[in-house]
N, C-alpha and C. Protein backbone atom coordinates (compact mmCIF):
# COMPACT_ATOMS: atom_id res chain seq x y z
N UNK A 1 -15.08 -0.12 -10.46
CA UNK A 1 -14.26 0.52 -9.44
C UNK A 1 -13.31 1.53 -10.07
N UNK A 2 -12.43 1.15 -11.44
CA UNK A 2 -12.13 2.15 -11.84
C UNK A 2 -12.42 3.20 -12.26
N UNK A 3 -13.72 3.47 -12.71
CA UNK A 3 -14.02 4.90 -13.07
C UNK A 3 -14.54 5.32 -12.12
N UNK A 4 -15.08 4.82 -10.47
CA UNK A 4 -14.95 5.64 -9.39
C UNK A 4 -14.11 6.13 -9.19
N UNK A 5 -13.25 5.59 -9.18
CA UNK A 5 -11.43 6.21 -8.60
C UNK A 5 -11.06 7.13 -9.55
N UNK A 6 -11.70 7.04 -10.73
CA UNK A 6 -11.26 7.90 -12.13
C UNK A 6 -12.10 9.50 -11.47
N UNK A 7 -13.62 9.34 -10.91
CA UNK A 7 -14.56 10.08 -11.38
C UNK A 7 -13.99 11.01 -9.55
N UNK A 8 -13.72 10.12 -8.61
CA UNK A 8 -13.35 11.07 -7.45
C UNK A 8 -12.04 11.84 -7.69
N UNK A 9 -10.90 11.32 -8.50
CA UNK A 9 -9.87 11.86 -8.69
C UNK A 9 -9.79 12.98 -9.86
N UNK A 10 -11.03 13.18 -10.30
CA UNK A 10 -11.16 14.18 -11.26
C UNK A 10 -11.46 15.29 -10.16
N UNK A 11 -12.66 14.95 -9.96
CA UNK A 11 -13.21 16.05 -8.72
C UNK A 11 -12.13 16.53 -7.86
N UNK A 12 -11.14 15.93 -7.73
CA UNK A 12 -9.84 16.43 -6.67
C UNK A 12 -9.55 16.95 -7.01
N UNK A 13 -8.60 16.70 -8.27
CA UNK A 13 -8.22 17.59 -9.30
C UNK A 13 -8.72 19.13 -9.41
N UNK A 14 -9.67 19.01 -9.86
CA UNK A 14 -10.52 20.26 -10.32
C UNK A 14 -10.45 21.16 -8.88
N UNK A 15 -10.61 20.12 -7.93
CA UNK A 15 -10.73 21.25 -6.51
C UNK A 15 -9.12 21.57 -6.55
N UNK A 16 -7.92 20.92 -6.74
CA UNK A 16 -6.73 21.86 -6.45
C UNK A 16 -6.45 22.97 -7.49
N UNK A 17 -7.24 22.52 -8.62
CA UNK A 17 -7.43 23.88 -9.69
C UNK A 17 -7.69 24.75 -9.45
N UNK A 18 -8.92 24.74 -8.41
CA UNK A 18 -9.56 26.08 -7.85
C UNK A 18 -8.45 26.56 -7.04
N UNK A 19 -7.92 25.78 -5.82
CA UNK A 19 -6.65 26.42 -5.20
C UNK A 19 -5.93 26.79 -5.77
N UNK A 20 -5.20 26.49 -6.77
CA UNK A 20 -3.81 26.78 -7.14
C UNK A 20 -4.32 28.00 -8.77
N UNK A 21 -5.37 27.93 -8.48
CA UNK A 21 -5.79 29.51 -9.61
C UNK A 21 -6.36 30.51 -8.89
N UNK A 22 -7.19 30.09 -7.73
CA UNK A 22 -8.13 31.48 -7.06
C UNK A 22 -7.78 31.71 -5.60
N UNK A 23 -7.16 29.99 -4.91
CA UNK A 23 -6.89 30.51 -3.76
C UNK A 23 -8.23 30.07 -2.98
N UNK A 24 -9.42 29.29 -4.11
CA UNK A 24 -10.20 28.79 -3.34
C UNK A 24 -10.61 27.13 -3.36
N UNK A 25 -10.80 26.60 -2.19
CA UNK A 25 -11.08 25.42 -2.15
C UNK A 25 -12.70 24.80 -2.08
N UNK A 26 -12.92 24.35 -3.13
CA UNK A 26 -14.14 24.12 -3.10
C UNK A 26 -15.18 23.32 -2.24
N UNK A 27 -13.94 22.19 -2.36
CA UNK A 27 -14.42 20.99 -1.32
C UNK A 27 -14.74 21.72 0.17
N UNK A 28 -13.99 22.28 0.19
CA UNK A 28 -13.74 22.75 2.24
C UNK A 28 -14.98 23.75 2.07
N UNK A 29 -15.10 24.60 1.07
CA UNK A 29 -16.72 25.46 0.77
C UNK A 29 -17.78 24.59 1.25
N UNK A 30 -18.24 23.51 0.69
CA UNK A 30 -19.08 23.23 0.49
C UNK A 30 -19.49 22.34 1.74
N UNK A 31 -18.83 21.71 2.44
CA UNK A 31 -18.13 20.90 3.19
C UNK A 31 -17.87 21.52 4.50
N UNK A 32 -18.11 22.65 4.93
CA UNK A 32 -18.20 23.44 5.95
C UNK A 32 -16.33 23.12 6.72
N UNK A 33 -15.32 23.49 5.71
CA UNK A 33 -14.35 24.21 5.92
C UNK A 33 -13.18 23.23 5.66
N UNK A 34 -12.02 23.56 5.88
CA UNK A 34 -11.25 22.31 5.16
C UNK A 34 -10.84 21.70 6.54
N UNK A 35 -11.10 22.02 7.82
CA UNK A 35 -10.69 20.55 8.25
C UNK A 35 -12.31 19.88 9.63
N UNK A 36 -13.28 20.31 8.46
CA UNK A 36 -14.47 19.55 8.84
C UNK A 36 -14.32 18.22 8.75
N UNK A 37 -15.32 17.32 9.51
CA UNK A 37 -15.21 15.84 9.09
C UNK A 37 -15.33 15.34 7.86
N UNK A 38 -16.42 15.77 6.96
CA UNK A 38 -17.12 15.50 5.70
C UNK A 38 -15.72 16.02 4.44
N UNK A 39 -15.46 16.92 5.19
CA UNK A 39 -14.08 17.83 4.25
C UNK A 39 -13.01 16.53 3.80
N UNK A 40 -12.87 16.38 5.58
CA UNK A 40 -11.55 15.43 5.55
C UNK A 40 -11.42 14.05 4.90
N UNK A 41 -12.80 13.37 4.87
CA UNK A 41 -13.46 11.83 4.17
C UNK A 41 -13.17 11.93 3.10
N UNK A 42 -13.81 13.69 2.02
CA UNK A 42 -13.09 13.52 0.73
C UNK A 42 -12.35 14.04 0.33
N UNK A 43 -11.19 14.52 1.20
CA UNK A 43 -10.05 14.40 0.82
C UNK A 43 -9.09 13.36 0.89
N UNK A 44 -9.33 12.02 2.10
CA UNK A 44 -8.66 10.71 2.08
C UNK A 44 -9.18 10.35 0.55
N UNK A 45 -10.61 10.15 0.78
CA UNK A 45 -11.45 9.66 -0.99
C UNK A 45 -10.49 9.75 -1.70
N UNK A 46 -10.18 11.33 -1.87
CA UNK A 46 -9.16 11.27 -3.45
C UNK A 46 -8.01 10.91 -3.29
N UNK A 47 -7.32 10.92 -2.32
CA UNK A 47 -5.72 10.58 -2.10
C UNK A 47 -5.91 8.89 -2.08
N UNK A 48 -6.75 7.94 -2.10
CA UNK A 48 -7.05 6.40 -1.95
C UNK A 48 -7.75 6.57 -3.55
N UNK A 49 -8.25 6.87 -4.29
CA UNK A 49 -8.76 6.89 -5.97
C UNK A 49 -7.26 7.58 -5.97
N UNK A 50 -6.15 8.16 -6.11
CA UNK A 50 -5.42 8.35 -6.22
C UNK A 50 -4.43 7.00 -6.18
N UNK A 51 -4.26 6.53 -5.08
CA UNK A 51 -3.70 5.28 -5.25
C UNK A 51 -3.63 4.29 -5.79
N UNK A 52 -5.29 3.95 -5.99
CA UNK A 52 -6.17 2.83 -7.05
C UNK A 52 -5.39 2.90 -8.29
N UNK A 53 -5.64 4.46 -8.41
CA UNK A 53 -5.24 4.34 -10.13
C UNK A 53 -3.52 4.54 -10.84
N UNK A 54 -2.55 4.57 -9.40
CA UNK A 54 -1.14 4.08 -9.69
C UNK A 54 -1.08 3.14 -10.47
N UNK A 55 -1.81 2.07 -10.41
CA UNK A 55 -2.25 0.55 -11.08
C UNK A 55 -1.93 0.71 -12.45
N UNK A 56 -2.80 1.56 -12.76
CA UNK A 56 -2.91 1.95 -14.31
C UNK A 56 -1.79 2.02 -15.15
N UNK A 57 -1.00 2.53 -14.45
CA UNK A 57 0.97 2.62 -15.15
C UNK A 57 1.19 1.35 -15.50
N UNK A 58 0.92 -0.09 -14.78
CA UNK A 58 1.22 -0.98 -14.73
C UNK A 58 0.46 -1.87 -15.34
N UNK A 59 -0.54 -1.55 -15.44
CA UNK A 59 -1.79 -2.44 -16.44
C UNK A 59 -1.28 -2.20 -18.22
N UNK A 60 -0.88 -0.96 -18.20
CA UNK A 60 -0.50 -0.57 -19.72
C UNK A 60 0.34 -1.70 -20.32
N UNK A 61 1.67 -1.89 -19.29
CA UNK A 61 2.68 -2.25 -19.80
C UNK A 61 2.25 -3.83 -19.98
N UNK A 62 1.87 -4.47 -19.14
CA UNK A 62 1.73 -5.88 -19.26
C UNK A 62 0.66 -6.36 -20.10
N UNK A 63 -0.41 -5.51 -21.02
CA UNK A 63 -1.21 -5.50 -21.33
C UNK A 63 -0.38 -5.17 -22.90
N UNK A 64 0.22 -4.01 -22.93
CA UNK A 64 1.63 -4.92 -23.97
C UNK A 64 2.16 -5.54 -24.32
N UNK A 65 2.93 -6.33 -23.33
CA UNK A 65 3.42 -7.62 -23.15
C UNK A 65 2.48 -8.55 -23.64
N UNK A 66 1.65 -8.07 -23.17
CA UNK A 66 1.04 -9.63 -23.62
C UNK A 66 0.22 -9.61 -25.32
N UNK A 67 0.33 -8.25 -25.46
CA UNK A 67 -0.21 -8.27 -27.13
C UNK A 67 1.42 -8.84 -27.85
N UNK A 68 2.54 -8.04 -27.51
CA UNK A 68 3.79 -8.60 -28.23
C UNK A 68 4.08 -9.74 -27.79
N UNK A 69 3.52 -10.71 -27.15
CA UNK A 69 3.81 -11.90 -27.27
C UNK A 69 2.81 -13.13 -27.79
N UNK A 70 1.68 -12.19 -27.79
CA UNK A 70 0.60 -12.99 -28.96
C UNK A 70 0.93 -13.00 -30.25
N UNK A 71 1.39 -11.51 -30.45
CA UNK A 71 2.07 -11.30 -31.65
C UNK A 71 2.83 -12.22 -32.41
N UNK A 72 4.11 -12.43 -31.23
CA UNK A 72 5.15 -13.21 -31.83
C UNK A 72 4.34 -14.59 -31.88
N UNK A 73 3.56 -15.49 -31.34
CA UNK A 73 3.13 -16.71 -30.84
C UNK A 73 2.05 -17.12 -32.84
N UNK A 74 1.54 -16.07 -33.13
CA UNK A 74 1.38 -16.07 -34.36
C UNK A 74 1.51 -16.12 -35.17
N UNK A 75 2.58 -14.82 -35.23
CA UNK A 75 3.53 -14.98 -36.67
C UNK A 75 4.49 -16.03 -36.19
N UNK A 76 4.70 -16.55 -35.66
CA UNK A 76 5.51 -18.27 -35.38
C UNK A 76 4.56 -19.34 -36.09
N UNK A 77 3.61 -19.39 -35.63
CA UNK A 77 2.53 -20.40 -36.02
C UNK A 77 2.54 -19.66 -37.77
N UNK A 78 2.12 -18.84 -38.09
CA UNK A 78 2.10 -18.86 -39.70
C UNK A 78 3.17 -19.11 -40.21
N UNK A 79 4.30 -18.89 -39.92
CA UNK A 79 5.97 -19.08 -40.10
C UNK A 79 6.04 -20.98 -40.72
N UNK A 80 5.63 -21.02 -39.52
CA UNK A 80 5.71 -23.20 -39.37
C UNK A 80 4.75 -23.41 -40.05
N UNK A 81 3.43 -22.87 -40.52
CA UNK A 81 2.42 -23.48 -41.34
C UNK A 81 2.27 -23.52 -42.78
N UNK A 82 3.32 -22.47 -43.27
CA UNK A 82 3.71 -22.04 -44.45
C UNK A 82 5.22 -23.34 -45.09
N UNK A 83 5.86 -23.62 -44.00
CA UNK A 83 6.97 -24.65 -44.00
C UNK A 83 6.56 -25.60 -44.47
């Protein structure tokens, strides 16, 4: 699931690139205009893979946490085994 949300939020990306460099939108091109039905599906798409991957901020940190506290849980145990 994450590298869907990774792989639609690239594609978003790249389409506001085109806007915000040429002035053109690719998605709404292709998609028969920007507020077609098909247009509008992937543009929720990326704004929801957008959301998914807020997560990610939060996976980092606790995924930290939990190495610095294996960490410490170790060098404790060699600490006391050396005693």
């Amino acid at each position: 699931m994450d590298q869907i949300a990774l792989m639609i939020l690239i594609i978003g990306g790249l389409d506001w690139g085109c806007v915000g460099l040429f002035g053109f939108d690719v998605i709404g091109w292709i998609f028969g205009g920007q507020l077609s039905l098909w247009s509008r599906i992937i543009y929720v798409l990326v704004a929801v893979a957008a959301l998914w991957c807020i997560r990610f901020f939060f996976i980092e940190k606790k995924e930290a946490a939990r190495e610095k506290i294996g960490e410490h849980s170790q060098n404790s145990t060699t600490t006391l085994g050396r005693g």
